[in-house]
C-alpha atoms as a PDB file:
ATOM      1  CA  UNK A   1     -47.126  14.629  72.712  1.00  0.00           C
ATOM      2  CA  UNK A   2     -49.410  13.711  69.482  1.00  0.00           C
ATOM      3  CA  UNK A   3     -48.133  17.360  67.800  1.00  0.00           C
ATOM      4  CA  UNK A   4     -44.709  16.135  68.702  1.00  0.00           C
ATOM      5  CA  UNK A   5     -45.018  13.135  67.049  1.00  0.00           C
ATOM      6  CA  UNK A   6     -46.719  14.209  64.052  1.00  0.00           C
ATOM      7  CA  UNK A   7     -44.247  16.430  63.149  1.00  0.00           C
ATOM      8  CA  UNK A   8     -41.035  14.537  63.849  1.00  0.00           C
ATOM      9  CA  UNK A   9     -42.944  11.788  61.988  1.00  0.00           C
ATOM     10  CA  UNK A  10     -43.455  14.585  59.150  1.00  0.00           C
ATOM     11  CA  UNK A  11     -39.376  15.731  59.226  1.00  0.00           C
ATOM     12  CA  UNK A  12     -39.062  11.757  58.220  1.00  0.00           C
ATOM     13  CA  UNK A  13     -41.685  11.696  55.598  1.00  0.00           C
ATOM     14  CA  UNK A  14     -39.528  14.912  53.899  1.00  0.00           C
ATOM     15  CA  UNK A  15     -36.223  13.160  54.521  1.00  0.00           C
ATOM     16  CA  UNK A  16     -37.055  10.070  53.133  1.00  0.00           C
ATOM     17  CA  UNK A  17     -38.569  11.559  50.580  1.00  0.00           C
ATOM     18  CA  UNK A  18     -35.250  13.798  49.407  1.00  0.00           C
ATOM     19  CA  UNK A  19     -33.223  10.508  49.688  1.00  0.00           C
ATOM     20  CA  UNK A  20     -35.614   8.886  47.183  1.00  0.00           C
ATOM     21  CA  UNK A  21     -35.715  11.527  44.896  1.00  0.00           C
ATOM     22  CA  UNK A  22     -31.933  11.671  45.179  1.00  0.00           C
ATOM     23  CA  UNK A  23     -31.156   7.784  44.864  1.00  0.00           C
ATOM     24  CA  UNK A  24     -33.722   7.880  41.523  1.00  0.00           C
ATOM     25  CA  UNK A  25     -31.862  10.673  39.882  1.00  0.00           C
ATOM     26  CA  UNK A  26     -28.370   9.051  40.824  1.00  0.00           C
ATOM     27  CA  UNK A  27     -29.852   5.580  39.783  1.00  0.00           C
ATOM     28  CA  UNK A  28     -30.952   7.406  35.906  1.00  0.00           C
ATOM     29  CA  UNK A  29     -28.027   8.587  35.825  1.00  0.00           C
ATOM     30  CA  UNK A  30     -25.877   5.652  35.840  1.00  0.00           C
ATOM     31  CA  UNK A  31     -28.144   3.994  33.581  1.00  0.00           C
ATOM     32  CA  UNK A  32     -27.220   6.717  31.065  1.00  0.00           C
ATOM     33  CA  UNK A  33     -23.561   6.167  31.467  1.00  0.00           C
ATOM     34  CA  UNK A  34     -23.345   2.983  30.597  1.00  0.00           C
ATOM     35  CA  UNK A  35     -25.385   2.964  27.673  1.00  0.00           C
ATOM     36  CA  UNK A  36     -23.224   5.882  26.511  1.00  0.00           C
ATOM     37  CA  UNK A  37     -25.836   8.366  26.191  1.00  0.00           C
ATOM     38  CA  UNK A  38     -23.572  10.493  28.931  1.00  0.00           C
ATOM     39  CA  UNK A  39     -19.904  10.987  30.427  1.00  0.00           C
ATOM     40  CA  UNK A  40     -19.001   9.388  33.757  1.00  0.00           C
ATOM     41  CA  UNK A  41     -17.463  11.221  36.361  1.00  0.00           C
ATOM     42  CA  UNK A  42     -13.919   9.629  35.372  1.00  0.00           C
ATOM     43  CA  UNK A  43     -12.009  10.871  32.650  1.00  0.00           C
ATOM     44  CA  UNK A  44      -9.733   8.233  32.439  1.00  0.00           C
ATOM     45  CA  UNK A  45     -10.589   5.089  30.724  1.00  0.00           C
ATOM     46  CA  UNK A  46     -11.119   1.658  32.460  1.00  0.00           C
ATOM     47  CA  UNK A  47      -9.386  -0.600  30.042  1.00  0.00           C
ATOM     48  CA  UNK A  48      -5.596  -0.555  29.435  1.00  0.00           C
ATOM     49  CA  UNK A  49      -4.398  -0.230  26.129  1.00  0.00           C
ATOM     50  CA  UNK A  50      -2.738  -3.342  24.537  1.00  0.00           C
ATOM     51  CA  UNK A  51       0.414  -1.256  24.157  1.00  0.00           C
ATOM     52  CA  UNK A  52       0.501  -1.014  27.619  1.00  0.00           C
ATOM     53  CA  UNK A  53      -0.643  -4.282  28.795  1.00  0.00           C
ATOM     54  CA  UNK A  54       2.053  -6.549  30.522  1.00  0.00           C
ATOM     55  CA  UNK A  55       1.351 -10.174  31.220  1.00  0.00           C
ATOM     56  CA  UNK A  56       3.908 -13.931  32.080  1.00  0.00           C
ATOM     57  CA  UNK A  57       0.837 -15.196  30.149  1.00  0.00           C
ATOM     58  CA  UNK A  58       2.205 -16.128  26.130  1.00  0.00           C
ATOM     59  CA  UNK A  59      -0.535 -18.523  25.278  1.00  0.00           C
ATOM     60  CA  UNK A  60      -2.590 -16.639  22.855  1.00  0.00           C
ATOM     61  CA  UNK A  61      -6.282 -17.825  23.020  1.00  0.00           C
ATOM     62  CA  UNK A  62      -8.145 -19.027  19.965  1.00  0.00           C
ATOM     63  CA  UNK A  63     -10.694 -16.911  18.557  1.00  0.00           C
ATOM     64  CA  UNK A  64     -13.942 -16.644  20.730  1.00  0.00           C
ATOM     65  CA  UNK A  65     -16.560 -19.390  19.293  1.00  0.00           C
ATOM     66  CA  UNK A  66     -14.024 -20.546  16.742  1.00  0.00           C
ATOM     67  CA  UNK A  67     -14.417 -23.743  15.263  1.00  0.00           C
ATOM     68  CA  UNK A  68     -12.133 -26.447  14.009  1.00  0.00           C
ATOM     69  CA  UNK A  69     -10.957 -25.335   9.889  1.00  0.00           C
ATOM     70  CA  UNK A  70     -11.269 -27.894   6.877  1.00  0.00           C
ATOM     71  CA  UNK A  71      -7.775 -29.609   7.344  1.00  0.00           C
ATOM     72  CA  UNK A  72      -7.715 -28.955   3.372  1.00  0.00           C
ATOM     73  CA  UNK A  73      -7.387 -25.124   4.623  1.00  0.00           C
ATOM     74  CA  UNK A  74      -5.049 -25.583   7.373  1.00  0.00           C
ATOM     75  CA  UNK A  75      -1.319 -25.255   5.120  1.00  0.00           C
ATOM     76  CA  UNK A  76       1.777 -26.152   7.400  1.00  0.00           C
ATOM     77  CA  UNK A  77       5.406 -27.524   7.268  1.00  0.00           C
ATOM     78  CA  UNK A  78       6.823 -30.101   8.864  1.00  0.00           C
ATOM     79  CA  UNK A  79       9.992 -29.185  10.710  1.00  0.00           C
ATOM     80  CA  UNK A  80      12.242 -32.211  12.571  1.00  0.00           C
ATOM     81  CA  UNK A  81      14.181 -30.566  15.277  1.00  0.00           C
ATOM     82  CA  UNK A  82      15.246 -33.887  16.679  1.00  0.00           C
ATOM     83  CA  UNK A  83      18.672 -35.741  14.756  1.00  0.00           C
ATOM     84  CA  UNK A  84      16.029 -38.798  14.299  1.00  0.00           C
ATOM     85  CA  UNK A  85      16.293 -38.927   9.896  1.00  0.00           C
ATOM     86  CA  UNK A  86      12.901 -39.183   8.272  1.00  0.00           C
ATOM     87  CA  UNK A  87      10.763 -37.789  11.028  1.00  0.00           C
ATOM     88  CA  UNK A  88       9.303 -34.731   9.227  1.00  0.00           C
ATOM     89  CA  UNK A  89       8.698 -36.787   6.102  1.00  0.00           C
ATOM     90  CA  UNK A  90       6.726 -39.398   7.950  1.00  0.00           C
ATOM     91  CA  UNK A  91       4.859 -37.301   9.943  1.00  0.00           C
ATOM     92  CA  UNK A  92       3.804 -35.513   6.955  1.00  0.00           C
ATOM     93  CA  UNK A  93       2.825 -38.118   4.941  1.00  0.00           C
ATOM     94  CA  UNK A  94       0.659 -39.355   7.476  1.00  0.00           C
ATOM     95  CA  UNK A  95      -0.691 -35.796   8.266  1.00  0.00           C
ATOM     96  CA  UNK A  96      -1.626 -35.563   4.978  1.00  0.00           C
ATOM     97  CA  UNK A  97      -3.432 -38.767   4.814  1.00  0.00           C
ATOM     98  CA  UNK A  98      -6.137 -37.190   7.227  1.00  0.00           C
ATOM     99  CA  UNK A  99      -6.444 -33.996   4.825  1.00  0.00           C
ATOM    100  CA  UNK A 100      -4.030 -31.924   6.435  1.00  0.00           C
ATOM    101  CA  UNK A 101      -2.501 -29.855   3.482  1.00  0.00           C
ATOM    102  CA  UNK A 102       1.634 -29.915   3.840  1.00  0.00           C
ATOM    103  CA  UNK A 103       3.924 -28.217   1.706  1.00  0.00           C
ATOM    104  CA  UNK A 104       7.009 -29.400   3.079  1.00  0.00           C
ATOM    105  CA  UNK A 105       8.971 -31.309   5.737  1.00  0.00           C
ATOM    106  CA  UNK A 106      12.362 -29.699   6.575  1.00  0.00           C
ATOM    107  CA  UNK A 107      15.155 -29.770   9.116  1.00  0.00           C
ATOM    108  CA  UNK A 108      14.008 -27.057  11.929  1.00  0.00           C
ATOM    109  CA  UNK A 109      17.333 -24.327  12.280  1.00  0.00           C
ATOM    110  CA  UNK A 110      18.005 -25.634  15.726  1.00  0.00           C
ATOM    111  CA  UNK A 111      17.521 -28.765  18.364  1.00  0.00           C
ATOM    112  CA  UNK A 112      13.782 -28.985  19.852  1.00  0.00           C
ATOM    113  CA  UNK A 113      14.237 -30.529  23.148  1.00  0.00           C
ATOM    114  CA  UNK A 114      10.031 -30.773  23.729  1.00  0.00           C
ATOM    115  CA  UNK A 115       7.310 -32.920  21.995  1.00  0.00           C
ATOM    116  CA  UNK A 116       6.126 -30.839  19.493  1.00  0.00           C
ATOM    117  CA  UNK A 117       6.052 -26.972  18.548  1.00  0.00           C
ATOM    118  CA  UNK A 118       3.346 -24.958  16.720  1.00  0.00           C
ATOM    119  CA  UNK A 119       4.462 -21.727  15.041  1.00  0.00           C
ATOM    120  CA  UNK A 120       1.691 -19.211  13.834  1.00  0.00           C
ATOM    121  CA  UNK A 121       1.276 -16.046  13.084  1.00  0.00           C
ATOM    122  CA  UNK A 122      -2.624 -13.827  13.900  1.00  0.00           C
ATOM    123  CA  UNK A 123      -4.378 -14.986  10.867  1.00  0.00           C
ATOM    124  CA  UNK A 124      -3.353 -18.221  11.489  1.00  0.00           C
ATOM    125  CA  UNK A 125      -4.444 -19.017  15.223  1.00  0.00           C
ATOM    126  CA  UNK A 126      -7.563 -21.048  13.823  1.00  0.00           C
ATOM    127  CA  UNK A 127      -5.729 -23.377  11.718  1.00  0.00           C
ATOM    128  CA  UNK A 128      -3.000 -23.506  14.302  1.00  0.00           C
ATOM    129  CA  UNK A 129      -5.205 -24.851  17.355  1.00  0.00           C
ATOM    130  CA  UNK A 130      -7.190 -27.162  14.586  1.00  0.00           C
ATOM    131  CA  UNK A 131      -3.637 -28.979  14.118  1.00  0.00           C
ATOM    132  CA  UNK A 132      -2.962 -28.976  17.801  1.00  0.00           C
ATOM    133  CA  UNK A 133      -6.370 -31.375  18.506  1.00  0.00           C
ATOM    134  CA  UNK A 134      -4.427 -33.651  16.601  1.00  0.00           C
ATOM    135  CA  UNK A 135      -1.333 -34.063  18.862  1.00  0.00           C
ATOM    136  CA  UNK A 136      -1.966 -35.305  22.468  1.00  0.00           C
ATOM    137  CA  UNK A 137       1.179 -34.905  24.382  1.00  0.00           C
ATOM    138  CA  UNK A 138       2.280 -37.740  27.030  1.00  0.00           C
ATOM    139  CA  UNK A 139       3.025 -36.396  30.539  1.00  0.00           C
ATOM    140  CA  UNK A 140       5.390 -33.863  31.488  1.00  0.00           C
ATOM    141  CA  UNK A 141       5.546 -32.761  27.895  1.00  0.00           C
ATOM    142  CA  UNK A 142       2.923 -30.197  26.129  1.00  0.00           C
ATOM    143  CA  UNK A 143       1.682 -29.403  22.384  1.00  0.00           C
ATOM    144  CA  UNK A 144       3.820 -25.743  23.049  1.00  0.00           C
ATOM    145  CA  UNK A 145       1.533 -22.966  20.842  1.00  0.00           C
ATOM    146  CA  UNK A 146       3.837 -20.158  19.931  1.00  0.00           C
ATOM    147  CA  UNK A 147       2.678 -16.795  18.093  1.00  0.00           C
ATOM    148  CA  UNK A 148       5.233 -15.263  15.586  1.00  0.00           C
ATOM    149  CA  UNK A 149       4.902 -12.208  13.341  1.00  0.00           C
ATOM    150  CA  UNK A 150       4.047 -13.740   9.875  1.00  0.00           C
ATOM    151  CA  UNK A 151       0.930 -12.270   7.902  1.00  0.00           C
ATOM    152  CA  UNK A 152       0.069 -15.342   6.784  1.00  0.00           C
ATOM    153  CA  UNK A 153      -2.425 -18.312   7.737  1.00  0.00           C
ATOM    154  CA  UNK A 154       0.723 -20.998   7.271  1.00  0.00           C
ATOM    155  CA  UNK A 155       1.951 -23.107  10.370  1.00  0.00           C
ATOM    156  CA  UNK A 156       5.413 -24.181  11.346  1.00  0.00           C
ATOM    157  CA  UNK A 157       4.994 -27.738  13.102  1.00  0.00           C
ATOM    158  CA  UNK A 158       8.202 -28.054  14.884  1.00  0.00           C
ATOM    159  CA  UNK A 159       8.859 -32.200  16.003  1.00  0.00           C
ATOM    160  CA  UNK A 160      10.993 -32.358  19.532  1.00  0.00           C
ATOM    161  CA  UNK A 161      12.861 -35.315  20.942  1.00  0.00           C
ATOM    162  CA  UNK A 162       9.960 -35.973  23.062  1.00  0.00           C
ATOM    163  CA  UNK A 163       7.418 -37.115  19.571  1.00  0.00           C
ATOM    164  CA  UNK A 164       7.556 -40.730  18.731  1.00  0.00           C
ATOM    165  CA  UNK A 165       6.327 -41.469  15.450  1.00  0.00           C
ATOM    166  CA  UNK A 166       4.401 -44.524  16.122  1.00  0.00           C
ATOM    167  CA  UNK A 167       2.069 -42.933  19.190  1.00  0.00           C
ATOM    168  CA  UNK A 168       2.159 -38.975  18.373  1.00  0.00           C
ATOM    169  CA  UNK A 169      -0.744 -38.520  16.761  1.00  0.00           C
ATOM    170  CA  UNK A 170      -4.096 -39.125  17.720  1.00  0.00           C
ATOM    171  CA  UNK A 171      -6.200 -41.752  16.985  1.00  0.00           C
ATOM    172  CA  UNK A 172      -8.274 -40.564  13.491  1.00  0.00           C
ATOM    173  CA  UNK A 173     -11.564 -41.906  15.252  1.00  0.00           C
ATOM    174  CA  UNK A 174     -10.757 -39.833  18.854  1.00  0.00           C
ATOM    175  CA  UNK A 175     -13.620 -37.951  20.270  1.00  0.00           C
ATOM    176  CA  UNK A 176     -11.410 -34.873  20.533  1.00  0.00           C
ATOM    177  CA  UNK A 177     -11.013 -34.765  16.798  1.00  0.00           C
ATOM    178  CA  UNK A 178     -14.502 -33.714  16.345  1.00  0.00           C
ATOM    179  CA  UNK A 179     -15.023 -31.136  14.231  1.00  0.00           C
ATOM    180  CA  UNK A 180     -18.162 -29.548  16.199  1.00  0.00           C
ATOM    181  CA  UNK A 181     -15.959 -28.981  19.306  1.00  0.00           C
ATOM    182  CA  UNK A 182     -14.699 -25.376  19.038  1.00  0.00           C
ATOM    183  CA  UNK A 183     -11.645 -25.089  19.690  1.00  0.00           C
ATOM    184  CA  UNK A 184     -10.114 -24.192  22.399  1.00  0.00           C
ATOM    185  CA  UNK A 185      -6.639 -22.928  24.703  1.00  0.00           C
ATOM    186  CA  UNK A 186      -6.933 -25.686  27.708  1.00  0.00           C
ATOM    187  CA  UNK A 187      -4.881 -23.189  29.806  1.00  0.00           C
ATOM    188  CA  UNK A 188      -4.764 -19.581  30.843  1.00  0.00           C
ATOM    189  CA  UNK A 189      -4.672 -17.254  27.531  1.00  0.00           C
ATOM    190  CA  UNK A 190      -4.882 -13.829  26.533  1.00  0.00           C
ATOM    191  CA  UNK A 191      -6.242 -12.473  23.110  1.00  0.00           C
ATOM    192  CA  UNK A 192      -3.792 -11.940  20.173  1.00  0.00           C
ATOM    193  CA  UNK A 193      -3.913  -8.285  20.035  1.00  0.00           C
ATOM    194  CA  UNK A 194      -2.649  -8.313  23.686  1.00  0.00           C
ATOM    195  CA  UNK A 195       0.444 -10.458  22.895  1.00  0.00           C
ATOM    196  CA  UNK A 196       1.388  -8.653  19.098  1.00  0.00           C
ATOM    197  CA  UNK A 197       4.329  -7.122  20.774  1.00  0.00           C
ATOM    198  CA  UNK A 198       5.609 -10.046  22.396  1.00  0.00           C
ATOM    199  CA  UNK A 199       5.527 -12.356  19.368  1.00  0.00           C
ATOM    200  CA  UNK A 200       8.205 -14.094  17.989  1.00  0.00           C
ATOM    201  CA  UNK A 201       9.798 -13.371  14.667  1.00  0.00           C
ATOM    202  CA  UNK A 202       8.813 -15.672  11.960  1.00  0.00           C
ATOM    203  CA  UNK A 203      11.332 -18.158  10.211  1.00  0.00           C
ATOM    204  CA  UNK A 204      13.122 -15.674   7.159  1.00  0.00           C
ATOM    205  CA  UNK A 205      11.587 -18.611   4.939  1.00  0.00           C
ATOM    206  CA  UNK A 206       7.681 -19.289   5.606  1.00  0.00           C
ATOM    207  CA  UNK A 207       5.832 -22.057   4.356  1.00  0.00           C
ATOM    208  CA  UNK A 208       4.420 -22.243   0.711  1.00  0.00           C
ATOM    209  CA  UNK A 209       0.593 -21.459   0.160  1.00  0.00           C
ATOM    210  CA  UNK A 210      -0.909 -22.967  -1.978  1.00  0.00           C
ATOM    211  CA  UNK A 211      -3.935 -21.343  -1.006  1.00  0.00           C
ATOM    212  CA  UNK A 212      -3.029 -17.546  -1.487  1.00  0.00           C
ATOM    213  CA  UNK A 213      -4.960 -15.714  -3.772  1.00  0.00           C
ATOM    214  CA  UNK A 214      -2.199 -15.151  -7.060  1.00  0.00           C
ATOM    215  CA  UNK A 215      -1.872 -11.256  -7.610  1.00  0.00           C
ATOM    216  CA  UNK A 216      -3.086 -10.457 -11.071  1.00  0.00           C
ATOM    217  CA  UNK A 217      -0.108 -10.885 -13.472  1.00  0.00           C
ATOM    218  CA  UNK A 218       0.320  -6.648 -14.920  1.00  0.00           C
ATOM    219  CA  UNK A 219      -0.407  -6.219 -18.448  1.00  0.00           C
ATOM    220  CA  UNK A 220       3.183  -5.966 -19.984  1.00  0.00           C
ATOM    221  CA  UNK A 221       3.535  -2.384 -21.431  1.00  0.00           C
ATOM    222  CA  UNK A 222       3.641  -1.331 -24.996  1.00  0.00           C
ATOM    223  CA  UNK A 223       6.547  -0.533 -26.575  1.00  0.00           C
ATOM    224  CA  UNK A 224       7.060   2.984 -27.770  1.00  0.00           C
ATOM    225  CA  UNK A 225       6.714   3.774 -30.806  1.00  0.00           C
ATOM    226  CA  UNK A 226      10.129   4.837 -32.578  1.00  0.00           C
ATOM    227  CA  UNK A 227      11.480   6.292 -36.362  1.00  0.00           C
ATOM    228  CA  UNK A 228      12.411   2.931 -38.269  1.00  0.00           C
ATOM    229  CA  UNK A 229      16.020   2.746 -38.981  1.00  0.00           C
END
């Protein structure tokens, strides 16, 4: 009975052993697949390309660890969608008061039935979500953040029929208003590049910026010279 023991105990030592040796080698493995130093089993990838990527989600998140911009570098127009005269103007004066930089207060093209309506495009998602802090909308209404295609860092602040002039913006002194908060979505969002093929198109006539580097002016031409008459 002791022989029989000692070698069934054996047959365990060697199979153990084998699975050891086997789970190490799987287990070095791995850890060279992920740091890229060798090809997984799989040759398809495990992220979906943005061209491909389908989503209800529109809300386009603000840039990870972004903080609130200068509102001397945030450039916007105000746009009244409501039939209320002088709302734009107001609003921008007093948006400008706190440092905001506005280059115009327009009609909007069409009715805005909401509280208010931010309009950027990529570059401008930053400056965007740093005008948004300022806006905190009563209930059953929202600050709506909507992505369109423009290049540029400008923002379209559209004013509905739910903004009242005298309690739509927030208090100067409000907590949320300071500028080492970063900023962020408050609701479910997906990165830009993810919603580029959803966005809207941009107003035919953006916003002025003053803050656009001038292209350098070309050095007129000389003149041939020609036989005098």
């Amino acid at each position: 009975m002791s022989v029989a023991r000692r070698r069934r105990r054996e047959r365990q030592i060697i199979v153990f052993g084998v699975l050891a040796i086997v789970l190490a080698a799987m287990a070095v493995a791995a850890a060279a697949v992920v740091r890229g130093d060798a090809e997984g089993p799989f040759a398809s990838s495990f992220t979906t390309p943005a061209s491909d990527f389908q989503s209800d989600i529109s809300l386009v998140c603000p840039p990870n660890g972004a903080m609130p911009v200068a509102y001397d570098q945030v450039v916007l127009r105000v746009d009244n969608g409501t039939e209320l005269s002088g709302l734009a103007g107001n609003t921008a004066t007093l948006l400008e008061a706190r440092g905001f930089l506005v280059t115009g207060a327009t009609n909007w093209a069409r009715p805005y039935g909401d509280y208010v309506q931010i309009q950027f495009g990529a570059n401008g998602i930053a400056q965007a979500y740093t005008l948004a802090t300022q806006f905190e909308a009563p209930a059953g209404s929202t600050v709506n953040m909507v992505l369109d295609d423009r290049d540029d860092v400008t923002v379209d602040l559209v004013l509905g029929t739910g903004y009242s002039e005298n309690e739509g913006l927030r208090d100067a002194l409000s907590p949320e208003l300071d500028m080492d908060l970063p900023l962020t979505a408050g609701a479910e969002c997906l990165p830009a590049n993810l919603l580029a093929d959803s966005a809207r198109p941009a107003p035919n006539v953006l916003p002025d910026n003053p803050l656009a580097t001038a292209e350098p002016t070309a050095e007129p031409s000389a003149e041939p010279e020609g036989d005098g008459e």
